[in-house]
N, C-alpha and C. Protein backbone atom coordinates (compact mmCIF):
# COMPACT_ATOMS: atom_id res chain seq x y z
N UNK A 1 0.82 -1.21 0.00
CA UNK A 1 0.00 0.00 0.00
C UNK A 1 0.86 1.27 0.00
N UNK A 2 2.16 1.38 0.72
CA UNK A 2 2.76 2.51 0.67
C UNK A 2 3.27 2.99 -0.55
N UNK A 3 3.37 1.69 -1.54
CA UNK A 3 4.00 2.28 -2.91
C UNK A 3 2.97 3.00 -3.50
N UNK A 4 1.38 3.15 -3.58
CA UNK A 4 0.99 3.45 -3.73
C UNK A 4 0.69 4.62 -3.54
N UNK A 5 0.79 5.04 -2.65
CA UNK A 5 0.75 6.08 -1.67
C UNK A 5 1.02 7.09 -2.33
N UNK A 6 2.57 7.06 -2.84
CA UNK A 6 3.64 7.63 -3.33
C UNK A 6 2.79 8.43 -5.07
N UNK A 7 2.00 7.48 -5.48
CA UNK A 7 1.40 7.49 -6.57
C UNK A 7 0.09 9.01 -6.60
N UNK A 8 -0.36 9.24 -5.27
CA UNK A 8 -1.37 10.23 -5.40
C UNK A 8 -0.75 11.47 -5.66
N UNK A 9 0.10 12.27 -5.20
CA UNK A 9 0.60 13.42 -6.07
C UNK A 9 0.77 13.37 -7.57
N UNK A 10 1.22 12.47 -7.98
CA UNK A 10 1.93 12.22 -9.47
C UNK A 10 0.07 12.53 -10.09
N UNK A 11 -0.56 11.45 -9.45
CA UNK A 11 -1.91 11.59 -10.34
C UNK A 11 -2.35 13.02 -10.48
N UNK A 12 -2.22 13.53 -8.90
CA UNK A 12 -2.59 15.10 -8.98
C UNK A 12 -2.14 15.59 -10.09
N UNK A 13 -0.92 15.80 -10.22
CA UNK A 13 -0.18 16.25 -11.20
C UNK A 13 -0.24 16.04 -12.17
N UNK A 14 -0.60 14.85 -13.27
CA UNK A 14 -0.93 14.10 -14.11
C UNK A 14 -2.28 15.16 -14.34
N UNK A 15 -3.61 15.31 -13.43
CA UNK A 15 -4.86 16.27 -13.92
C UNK A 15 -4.75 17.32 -14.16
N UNK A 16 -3.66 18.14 -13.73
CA UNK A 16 -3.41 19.58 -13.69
C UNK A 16 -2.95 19.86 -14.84
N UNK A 17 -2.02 18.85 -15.43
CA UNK A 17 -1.14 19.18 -16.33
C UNK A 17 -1.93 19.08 -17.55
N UNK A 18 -3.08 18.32 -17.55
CA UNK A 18 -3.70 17.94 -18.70
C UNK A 18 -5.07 19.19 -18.90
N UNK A 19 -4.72 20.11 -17.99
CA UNK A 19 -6.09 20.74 -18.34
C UNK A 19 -5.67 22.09 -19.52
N UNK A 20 -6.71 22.15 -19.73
CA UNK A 20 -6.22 23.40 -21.07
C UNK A 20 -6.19 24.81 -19.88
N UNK A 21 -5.11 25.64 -20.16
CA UNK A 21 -4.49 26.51 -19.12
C UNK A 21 -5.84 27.69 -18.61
N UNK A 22 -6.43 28.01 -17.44
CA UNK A 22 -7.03 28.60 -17.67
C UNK A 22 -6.72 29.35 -15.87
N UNK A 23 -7.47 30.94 -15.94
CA UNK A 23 -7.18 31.71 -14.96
C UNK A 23 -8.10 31.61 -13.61
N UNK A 24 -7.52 31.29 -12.40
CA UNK A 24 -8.86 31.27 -11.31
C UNK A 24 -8.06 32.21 -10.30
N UNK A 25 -9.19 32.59 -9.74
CA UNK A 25 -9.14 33.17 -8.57
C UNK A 25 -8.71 32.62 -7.06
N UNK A 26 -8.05 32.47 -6.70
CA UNK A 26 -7.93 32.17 -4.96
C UNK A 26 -7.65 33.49 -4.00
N UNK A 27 -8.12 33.22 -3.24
CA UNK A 27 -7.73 34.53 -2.00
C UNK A 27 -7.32 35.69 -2.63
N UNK A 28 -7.92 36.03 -3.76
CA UNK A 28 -7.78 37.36 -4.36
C UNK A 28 -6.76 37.69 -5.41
N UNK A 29 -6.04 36.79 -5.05
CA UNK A 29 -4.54 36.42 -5.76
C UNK A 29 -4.80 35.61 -7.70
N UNK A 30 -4.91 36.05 -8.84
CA UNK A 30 -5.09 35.06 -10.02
C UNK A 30 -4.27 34.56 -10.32
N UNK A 31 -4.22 33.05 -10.60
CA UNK A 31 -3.74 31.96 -11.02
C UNK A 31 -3.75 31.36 -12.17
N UNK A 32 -2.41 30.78 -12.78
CA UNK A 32 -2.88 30.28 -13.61
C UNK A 32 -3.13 27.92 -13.26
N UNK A 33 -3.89 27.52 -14.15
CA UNK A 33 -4.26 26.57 -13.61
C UNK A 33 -3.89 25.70 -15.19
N UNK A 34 -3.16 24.34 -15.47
CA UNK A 34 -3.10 23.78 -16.53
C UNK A 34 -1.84 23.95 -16.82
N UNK A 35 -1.07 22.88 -17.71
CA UNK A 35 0.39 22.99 -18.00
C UNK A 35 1.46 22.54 -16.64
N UNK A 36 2.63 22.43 -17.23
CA UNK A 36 3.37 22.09 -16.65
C UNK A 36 3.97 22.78 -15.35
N UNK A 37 4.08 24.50 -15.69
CA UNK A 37 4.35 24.45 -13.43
C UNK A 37 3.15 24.45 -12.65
N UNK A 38 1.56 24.65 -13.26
CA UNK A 38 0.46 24.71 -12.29
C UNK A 38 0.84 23.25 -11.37
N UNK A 39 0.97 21.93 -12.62
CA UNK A 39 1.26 20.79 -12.40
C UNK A 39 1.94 20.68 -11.32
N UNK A 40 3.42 21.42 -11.34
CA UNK A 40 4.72 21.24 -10.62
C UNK A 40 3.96 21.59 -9.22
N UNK A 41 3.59 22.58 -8.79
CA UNK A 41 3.09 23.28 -7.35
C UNK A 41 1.81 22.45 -7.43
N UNK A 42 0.91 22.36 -7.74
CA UNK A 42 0.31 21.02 -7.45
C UNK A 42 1.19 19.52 -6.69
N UNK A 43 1.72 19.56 -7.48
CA UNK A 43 3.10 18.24 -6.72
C UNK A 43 3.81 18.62 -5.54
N UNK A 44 3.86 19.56 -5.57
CA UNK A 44 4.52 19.84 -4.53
C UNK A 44 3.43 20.23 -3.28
N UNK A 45 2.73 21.00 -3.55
CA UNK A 45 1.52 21.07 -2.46
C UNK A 45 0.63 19.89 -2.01
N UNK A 46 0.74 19.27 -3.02
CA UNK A 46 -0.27 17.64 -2.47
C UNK A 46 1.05 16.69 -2.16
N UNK A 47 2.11 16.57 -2.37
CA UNK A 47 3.49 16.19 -1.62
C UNK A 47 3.42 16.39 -0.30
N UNK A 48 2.76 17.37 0.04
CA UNK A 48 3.30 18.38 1.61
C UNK A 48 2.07 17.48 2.29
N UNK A 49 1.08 17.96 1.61
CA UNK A 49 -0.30 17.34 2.46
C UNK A 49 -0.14 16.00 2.70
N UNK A 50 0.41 14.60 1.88
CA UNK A 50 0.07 13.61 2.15
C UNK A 50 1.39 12.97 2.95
N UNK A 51 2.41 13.41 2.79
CA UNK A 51 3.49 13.03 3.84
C UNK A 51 3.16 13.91 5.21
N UNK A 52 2.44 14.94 5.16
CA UNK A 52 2.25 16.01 6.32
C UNK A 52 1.83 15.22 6.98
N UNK A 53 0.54 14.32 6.16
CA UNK A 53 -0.54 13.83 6.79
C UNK A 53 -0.06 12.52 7.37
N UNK A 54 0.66 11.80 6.75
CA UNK A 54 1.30 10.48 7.10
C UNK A 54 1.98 10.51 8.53
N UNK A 55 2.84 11.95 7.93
CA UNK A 55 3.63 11.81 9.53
C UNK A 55 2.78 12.28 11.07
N UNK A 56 1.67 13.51 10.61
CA UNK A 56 1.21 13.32 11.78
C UNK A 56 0.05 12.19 12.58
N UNK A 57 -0.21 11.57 11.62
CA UNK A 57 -0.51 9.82 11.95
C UNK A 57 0.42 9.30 12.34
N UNK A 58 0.94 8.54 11.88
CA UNK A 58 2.20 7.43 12.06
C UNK A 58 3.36 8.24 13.19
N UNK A 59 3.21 9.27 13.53
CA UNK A 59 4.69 10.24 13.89
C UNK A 59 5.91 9.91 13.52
N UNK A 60 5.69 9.22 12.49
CA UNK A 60 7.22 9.05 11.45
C UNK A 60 6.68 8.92 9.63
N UNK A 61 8.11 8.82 9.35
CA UNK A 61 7.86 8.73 7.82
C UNK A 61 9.53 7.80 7.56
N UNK A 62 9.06 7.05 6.51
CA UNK A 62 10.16 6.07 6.48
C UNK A 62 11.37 6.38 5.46
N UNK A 63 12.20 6.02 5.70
CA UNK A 63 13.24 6.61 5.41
C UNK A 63 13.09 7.29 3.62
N UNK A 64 12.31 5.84 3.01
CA UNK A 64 11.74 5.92 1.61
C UNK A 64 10.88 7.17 0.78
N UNK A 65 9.94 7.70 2.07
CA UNK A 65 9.42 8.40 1.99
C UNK A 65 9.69 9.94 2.21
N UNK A 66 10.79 9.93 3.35
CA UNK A 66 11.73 11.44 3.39
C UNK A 66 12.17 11.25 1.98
N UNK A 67 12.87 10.57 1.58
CA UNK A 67 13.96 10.82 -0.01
C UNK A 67 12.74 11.02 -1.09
N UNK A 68 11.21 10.63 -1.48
CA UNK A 68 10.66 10.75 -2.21
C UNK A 68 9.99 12.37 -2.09
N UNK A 69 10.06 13.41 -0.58
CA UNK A 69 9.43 14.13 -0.52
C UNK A 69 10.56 14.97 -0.59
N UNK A 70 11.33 14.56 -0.09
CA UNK A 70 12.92 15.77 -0.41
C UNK A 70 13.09 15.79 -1.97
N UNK A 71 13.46 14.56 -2.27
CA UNK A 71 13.75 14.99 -4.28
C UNK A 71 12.29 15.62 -4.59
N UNK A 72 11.21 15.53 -4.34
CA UNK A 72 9.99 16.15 -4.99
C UNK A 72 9.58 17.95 -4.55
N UNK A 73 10.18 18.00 -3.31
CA UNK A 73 10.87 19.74 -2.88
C UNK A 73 11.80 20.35 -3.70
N UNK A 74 12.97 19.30 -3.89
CA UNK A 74 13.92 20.21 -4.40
C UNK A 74 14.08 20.14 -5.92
N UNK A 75 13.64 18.80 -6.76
CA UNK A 75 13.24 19.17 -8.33
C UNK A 75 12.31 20.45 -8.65
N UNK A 76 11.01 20.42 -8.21
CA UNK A 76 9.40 20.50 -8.10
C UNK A 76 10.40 22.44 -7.96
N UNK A 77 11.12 22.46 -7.24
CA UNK A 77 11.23 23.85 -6.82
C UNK A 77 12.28 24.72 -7.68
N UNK A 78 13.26 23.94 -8.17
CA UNK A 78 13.87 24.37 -9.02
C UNK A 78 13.42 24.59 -10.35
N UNK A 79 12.48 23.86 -10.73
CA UNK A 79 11.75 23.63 -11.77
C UNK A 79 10.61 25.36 -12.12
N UNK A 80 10.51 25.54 -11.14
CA UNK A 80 9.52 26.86 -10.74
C UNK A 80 10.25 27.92 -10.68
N UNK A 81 11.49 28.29 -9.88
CA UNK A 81 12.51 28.67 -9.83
C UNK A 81 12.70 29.43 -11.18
N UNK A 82 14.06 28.02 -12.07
CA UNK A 82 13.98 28.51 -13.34
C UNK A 82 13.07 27.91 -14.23
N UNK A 83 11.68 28.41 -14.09
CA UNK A 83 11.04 27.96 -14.99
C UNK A 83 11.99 26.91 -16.26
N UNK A 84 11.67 25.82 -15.79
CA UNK A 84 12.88 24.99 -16.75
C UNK A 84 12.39 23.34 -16.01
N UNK A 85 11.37 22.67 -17.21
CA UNK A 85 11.02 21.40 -16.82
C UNK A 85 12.21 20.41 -16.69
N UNK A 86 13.24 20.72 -17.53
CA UNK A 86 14.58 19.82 -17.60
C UNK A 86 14.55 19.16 -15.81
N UNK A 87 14.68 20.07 -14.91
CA UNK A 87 14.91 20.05 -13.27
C UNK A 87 13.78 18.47 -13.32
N UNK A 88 12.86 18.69 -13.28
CA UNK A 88 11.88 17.98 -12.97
C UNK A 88 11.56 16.49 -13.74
N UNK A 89 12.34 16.48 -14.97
CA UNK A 89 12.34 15.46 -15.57
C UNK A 89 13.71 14.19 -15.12
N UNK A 90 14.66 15.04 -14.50
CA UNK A 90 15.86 14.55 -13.74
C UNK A 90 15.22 14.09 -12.16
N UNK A 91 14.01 14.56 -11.71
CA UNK A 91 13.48 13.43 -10.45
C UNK A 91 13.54 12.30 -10.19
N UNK A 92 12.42 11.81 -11.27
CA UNK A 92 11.96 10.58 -11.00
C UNK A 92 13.54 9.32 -11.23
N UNK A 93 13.95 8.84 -12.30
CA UNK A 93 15.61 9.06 -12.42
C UNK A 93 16.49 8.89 -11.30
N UNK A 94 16.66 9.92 -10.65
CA UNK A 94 17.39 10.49 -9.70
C UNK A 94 17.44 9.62 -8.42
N UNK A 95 15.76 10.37 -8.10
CA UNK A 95 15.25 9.12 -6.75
C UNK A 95 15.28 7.96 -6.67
N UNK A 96 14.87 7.33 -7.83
CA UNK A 96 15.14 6.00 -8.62
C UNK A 96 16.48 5.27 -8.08
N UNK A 97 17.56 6.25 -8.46
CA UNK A 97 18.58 5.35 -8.41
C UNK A 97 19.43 5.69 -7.22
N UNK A 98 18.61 6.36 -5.92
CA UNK A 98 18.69 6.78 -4.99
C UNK A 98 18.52 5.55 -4.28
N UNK A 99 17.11 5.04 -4.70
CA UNK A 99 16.84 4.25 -3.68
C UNK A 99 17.49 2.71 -4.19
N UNK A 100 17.81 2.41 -5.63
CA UNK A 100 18.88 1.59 -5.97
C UNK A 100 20.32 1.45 -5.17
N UNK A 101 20.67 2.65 -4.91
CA UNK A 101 22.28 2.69 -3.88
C UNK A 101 21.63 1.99 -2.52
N UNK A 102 20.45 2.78 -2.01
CA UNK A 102 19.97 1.97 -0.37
C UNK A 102 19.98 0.82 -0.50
N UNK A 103 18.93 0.40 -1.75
CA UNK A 103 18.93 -1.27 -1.20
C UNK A 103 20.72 -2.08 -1.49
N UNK A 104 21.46 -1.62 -2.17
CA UNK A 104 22.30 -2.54 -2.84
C UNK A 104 23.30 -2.47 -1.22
N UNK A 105 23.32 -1.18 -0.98
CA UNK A 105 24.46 -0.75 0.24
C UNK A 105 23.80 -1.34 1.59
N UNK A 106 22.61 -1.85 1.69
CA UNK A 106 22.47 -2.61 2.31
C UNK A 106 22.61 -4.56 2.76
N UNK A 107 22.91 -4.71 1.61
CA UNK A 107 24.03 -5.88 1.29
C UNK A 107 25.27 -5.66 2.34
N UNK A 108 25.84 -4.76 2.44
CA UNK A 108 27.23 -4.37 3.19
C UNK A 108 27.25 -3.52 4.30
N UNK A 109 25.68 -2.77 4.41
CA UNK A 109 26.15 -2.30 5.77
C UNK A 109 24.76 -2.61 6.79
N UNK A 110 24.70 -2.71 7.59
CA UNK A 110 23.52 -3.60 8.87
C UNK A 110 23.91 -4.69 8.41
N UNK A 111 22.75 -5.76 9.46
CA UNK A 111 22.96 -7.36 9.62
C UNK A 111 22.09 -7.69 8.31
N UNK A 112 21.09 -6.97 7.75
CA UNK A 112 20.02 -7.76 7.01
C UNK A 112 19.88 -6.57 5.88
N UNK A 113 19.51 -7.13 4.58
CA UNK A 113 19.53 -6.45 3.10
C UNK A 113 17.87 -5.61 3.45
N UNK A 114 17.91 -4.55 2.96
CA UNK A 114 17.14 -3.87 2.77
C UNK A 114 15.52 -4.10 3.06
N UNK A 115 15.05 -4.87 2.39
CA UNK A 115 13.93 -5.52 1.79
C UNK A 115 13.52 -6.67 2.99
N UNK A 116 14.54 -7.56 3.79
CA UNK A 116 14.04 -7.98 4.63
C UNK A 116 13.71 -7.26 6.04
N UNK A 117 14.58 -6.06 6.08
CA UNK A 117 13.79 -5.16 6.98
C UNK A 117 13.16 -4.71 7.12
N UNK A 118 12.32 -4.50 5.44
CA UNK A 118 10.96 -4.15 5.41
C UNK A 118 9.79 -5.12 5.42
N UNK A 119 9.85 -6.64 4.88
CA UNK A 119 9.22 -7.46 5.03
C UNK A 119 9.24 -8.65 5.87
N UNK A 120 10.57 -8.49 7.08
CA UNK A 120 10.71 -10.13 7.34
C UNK A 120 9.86 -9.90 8.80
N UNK A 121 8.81 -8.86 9.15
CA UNK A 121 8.52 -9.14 9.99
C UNK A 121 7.02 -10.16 9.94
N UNK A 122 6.38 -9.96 8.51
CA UNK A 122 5.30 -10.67 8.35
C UNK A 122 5.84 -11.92 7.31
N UNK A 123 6.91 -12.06 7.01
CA UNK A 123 7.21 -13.60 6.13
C UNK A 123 9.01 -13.90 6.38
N UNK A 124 8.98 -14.97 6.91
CA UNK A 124 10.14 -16.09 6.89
C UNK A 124 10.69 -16.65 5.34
N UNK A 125 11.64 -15.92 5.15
CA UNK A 125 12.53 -16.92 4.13
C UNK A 125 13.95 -17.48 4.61
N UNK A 126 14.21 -18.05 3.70
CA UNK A 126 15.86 -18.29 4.00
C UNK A 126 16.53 -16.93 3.54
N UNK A 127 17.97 -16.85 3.91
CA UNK A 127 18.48 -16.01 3.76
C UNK A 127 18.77 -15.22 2.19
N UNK A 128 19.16 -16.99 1.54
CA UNK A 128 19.58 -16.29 0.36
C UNK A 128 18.45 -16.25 -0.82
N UNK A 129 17.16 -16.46 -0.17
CA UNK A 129 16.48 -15.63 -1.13
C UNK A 129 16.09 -14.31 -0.93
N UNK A 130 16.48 -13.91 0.66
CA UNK A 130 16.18 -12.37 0.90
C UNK A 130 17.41 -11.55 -0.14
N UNK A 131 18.35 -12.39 -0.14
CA UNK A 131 19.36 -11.41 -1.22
C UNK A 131 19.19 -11.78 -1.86
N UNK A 132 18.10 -12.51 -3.03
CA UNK A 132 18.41 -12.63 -4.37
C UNK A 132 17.27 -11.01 -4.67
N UNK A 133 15.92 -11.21 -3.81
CA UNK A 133 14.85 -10.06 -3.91
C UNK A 133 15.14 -8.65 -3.31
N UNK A 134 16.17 -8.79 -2.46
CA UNK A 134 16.87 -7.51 -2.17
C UNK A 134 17.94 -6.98 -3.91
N UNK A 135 18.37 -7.73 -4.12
CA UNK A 135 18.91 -7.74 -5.61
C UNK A 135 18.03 -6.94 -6.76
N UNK A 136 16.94 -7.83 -6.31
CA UNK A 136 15.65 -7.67 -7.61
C UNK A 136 15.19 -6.28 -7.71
N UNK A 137 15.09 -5.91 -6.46
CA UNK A 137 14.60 -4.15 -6.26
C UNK A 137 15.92 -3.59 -6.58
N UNK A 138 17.17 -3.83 -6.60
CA UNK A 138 18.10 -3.12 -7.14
C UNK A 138 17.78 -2.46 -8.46
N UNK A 139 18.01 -4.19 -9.01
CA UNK A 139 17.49 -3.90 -10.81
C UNK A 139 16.68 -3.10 -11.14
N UNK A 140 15.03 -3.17 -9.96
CA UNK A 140 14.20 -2.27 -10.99
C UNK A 140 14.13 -1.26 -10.64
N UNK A 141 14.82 -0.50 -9.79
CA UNK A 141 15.41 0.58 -9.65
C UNK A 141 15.98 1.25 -10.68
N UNK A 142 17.28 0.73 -10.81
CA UNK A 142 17.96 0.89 -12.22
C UNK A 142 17.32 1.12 -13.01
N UNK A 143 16.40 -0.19 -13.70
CA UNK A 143 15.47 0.09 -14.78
C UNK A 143 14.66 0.87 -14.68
N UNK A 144 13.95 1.05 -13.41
CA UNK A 144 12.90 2.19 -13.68
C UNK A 144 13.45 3.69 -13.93
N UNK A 145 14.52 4.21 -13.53
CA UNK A 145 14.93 4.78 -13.23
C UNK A 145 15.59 5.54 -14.80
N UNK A 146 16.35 4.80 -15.48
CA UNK A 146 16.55 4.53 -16.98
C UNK A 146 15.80 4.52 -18.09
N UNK A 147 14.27 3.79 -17.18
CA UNK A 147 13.41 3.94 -18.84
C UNK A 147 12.84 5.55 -18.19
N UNK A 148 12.63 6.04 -17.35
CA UNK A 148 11.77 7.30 -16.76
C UNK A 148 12.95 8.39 -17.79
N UNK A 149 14.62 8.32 -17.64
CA UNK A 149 15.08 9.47 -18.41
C UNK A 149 14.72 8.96 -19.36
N UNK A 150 15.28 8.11 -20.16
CA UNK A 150 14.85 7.69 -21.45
C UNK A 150 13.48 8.51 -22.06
N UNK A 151 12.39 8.02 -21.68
CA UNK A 151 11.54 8.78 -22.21
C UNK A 151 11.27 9.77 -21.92
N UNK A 152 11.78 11.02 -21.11
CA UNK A 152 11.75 11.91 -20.88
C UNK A 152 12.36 13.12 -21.70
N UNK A 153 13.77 12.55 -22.01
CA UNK A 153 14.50 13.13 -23.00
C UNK A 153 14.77 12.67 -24.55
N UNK A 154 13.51 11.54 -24.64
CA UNK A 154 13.53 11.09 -25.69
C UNK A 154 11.92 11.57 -26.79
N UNK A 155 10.92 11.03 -25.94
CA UNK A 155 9.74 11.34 -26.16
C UNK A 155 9.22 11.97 -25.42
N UNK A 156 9.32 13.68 -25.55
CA UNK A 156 8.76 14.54 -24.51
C UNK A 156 7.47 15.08 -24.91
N UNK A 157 6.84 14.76 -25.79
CA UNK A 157 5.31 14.92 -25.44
C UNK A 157 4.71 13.62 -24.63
N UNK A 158 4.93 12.84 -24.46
CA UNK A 158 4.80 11.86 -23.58
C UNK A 158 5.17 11.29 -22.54
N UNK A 159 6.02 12.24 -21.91
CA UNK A 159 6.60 11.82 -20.53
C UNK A 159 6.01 11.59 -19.75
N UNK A 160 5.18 12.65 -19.82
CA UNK A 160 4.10 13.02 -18.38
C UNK A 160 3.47 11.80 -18.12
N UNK A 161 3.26 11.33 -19.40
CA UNK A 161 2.34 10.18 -19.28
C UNK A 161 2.85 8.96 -18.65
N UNK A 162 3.89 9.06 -19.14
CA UNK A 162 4.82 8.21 -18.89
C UNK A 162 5.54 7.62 -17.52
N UNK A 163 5.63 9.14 -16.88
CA UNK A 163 5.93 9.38 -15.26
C UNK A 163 4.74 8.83 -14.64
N UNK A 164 3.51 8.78 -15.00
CA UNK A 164 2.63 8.29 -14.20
C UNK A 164 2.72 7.25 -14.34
N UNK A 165 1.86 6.76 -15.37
CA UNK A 165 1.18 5.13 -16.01
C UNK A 165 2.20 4.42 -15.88
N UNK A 166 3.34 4.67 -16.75
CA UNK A 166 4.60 4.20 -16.62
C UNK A 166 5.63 3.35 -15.67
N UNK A 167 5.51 4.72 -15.01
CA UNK A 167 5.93 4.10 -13.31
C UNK A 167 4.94 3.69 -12.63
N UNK A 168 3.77 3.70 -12.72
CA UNK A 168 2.64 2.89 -11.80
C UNK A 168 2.33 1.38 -12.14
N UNK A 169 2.59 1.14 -13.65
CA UNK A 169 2.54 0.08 -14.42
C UNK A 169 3.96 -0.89 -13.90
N UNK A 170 4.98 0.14 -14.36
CA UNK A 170 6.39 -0.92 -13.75
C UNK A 170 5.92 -1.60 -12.30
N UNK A 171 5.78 -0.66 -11.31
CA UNK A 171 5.57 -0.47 -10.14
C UNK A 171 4.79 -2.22 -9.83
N UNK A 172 3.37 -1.76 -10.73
CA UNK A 172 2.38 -2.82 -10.15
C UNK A 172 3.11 -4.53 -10.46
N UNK A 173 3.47 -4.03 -11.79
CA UNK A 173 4.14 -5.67 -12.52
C UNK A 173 5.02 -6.36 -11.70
N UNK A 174 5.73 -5.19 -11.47
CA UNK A 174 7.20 -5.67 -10.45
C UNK A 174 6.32 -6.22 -9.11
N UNK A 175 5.20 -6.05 -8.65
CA UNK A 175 4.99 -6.22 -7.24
C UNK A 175 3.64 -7.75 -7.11
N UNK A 176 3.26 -7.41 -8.42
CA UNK A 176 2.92 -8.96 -8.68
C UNK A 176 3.95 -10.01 -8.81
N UNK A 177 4.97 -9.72 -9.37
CA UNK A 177 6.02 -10.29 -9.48
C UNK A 177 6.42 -11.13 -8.10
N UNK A 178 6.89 -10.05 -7.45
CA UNK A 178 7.09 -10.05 -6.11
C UNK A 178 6.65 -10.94 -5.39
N UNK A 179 5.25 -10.76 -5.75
CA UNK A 179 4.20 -11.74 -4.96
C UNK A 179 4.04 -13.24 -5.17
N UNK A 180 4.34 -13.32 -7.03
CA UNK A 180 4.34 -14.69 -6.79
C UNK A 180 5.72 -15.38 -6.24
N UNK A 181 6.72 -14.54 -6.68
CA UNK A 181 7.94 -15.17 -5.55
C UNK A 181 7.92 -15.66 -4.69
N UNK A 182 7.24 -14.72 -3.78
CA UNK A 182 7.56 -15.16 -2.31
C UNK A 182 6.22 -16.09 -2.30
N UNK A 183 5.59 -16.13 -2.96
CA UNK A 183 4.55 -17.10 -2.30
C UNK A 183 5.21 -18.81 -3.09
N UNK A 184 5.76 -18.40 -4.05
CA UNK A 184 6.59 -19.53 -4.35
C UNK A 184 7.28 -20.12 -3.44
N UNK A 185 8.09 -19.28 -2.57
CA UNK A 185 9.26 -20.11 -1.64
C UNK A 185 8.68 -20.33 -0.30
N UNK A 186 7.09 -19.60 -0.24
CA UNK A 186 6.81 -19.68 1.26
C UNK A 186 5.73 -20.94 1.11
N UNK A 187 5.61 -21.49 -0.08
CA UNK A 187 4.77 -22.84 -0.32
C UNK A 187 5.85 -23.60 -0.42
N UNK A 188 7.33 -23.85 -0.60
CA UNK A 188 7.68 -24.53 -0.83
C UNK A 188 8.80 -25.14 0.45
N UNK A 189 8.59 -24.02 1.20
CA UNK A 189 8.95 -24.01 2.48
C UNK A 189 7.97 -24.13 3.71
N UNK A 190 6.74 -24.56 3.38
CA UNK A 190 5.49 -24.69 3.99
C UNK A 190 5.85 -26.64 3.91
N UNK A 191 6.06 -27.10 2.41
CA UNK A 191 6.19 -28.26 1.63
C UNK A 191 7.50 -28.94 2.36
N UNK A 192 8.38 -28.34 2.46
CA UNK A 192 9.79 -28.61 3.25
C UNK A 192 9.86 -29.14 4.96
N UNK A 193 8.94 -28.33 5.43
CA UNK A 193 8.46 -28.46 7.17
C UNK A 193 7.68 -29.55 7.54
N UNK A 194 6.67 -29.96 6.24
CA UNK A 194 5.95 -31.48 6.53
C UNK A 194 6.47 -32.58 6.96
N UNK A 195 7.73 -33.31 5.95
CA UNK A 195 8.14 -34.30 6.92
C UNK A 195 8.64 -34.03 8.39
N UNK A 196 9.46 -33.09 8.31
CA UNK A 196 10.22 -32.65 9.64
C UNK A 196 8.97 -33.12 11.01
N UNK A 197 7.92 -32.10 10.54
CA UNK A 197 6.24 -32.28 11.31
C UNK A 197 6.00 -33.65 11.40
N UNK A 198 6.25 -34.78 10.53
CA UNK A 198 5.54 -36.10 10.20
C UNK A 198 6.70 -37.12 11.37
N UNK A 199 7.64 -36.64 11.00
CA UNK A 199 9.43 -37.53 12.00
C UNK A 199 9.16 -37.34 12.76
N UNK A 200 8.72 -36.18 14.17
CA UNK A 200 8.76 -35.93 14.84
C UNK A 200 7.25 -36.20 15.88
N UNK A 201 6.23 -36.62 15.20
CA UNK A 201 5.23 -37.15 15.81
C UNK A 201 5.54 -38.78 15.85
N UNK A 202 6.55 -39.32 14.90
CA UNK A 202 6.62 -40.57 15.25
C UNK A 202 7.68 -41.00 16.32
């Protein structure tokens, strides 16, 4: 659910950007609304609200989630700054392979890889499949991270689209993925414990 999470600004942003540009009023102040920086401060203002909101629930925010709201402050702002989408197309990318260095450097520094610190409190594996799936989020890091510039600086009437669907699509595939993995090794390690169970009643 938290990857998801991550997903409601982008959508914000994704509606804003798509509207044909038009002028509103707030607190007296006129605005423009549509295009790419209404978009940007949209992202960044529904950024604020839903980590705001997270942390004063939870009274934390996970480490994942500081680095997704910090790169989305400091692209999102430079981007506004110098009016200059380039900033903002170097995010997604960026963070990407941000969080590629965490998981991999977690191989080498604590007792346990990344990924089982986030999941081994609700599922038991052996060790070395926690590093093969601590691995796996490396990769699609990388990759996500690679196809997001790629089409950014490749096909830029379609990025936008791209930043969303794109990464929500990788996102979901990779996490079905995920799922049947581990339910692979946790049936087959369910399958493994039977005799042990069967020896031991006799």
């Amino acid at each position: 659910m938290k990857q998801f999470i991550d997903f409601i600004p982008l959508i914000l942003f994704f509606i804003v950007y798509k509207l044909d540009p038009r002028s509103i009023e707030l607190a007296g102040h006129e605005l423009t609304l549509g295009g790419i920086f209404s978009a940007t401060a949209v992202l960044i203002l529904s950024s604020l609200v839903v980590y705001g909101s997270l942390l004063a629930i939870q009274r934390r925010l996970d480490k994942g989630q500081w680095l997704t709201l910090i790169g989305c402050l400091a692209f999102g702002s430079l981007t506004l700054l110098f009016h200059d989408e380039t900033f903002l197309k170097w995010k997604a990318p960026v963070v990407s392979w941000l969080f590629a260095i965490g998981f991999a450097a977690s191989h080498f520094i604590g007792d346990r890889p990344l990924i089982q610190r986030m999941m081994g409190h609700a599922v038991q594996l052996p060790q070395p499949i926690w590093n093969r799936l601590n691995v796996a989020w490396v990769l699609f890091f990388i990759i996500s991270g690679a196809a997001n510039l790629f089409v950014a600086f490749t096909f830029e009437s379609i990025w936008v689209d791209f930043k969303v669907f794109g990464s929500l699509g990788m996102t979901l595939l990779f996490l079905i993925g995920q799922g049947l993995f581990l339910a692979r090794h946790i049936h087959d390690g369910a399958q493994g414990a039977v005799p042990s169970a069967t020896k031991s009643k006799d």
